[in-house]
Protein backbone atom coordinates (compact mmCIF):
# COMPACT_ATOMS: atom_id res chain seq x y z
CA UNK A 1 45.99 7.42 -8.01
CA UNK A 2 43.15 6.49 -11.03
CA UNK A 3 42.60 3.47 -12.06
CA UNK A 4 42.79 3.29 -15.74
CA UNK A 5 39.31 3.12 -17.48
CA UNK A 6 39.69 -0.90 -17.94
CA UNK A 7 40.00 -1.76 -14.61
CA UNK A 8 36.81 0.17 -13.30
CA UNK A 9 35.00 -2.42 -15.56
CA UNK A 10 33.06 -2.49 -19.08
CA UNK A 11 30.02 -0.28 -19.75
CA UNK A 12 28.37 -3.56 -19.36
CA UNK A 13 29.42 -4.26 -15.98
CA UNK A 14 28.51 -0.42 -15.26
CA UNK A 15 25.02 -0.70 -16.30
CA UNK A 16 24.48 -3.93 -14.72
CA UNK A 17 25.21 -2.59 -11.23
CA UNK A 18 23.21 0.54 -11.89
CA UNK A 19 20.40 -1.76 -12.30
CA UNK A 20 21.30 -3.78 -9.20
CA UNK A 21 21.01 -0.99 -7.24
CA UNK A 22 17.67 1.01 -8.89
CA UNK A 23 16.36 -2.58 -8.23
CA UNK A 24 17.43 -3.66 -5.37
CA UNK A 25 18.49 -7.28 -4.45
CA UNK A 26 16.61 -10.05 -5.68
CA UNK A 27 14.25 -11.84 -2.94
CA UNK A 28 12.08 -15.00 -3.00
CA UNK A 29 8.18 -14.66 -2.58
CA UNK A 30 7.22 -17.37 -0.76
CA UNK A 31 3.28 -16.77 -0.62
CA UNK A 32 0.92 -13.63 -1.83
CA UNK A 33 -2.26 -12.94 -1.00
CA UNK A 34 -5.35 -12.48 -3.68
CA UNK A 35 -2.89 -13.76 -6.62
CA UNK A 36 -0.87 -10.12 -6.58
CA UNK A 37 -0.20 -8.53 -2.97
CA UNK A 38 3.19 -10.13 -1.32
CA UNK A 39 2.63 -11.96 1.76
CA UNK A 40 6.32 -13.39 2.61
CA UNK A 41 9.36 -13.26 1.52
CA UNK A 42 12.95 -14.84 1.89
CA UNK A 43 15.74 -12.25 1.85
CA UNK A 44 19.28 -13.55 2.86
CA UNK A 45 18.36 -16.44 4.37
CA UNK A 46 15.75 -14.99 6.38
CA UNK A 47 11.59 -15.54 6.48
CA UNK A 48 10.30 -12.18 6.41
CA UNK A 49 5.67 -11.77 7.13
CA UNK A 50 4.36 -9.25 5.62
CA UNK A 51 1.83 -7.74 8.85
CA UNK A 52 0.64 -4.50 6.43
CA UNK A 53 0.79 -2.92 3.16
CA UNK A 54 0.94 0.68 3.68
CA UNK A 55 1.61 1.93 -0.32
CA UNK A 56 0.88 0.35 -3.03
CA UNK A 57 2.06 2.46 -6.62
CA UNK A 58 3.11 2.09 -10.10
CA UNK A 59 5.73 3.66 -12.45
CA UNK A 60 6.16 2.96 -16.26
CA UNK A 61 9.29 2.10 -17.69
CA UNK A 62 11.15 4.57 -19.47
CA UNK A 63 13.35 3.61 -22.48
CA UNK A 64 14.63 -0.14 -21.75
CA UNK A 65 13.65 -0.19 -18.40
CA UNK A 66 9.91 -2.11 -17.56
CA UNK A 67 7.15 -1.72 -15.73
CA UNK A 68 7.06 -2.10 -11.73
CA UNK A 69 4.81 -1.72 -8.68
CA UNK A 70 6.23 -0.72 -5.05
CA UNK A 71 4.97 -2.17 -2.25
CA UNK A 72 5.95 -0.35 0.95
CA UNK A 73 5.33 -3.15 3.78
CA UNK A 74 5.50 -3.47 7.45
CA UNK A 75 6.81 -6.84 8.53
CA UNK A 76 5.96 -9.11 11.39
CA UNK A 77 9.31 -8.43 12.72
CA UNK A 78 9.27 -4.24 12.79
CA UNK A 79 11.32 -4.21 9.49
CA UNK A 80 9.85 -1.49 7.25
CA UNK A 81 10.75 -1.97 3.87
CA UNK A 82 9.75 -1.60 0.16
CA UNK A 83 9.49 -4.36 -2.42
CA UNK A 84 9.57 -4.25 -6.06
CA UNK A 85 7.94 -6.34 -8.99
CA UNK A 86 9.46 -6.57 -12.48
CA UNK A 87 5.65 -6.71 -14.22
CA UNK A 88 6.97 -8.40 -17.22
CA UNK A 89 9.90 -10.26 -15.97
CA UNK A 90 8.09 -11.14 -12.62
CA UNK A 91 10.59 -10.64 -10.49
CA UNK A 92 10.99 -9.44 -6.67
CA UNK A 93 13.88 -7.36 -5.28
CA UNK A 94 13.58 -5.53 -2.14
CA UNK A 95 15.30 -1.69 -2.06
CA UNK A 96 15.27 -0.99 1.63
């Protein structure tokens, strides 16, 4: 059965989680290294140390969407992941 339109949620709602997820969820960076390059971070709870930096890019925002750099890491732990910085904002969120 559909839902009706309402109860999916407003186009604000919509948009909202679209960011969430081209973001990723939100983390805490705890130290960085030369002012710019993420050291650790706290995601859920958790301590994560950075061991390597493997990629470092860039993409322009597009329409209402800012600037960001990726950082794909290596963690002390094994974890693999890549981290992303609002430029103008100057927020972290991590996507994998």
């Amino acid at each position: 059965m559909m839902q009706p339109w309402h109860a999916v949620g407003t186009p604000l709602t919509r948009w909202l989680g679209r960011l969430r997820r081209t973001l990723g969820e939100p983390i805490e960076l705890s130290a960085q290294r030369y002012g710019f390059l993420p050291a650790r971070f706290h995601h859920r709870g958790t301590l994560h140390r950075i061991a390597r930096i493997e990629r470092i890019w860039e993409e322009r925002g597009r329409g209402t969407q800012a600037d960001r750099r990726y950082f794909a890491v290596s963690c002390a732990d094994a974890r693999r992941c890549t981290l992303v910085q609002e430029l103008h904002a100057g927020t972290w969120h991590i996507v994998s």
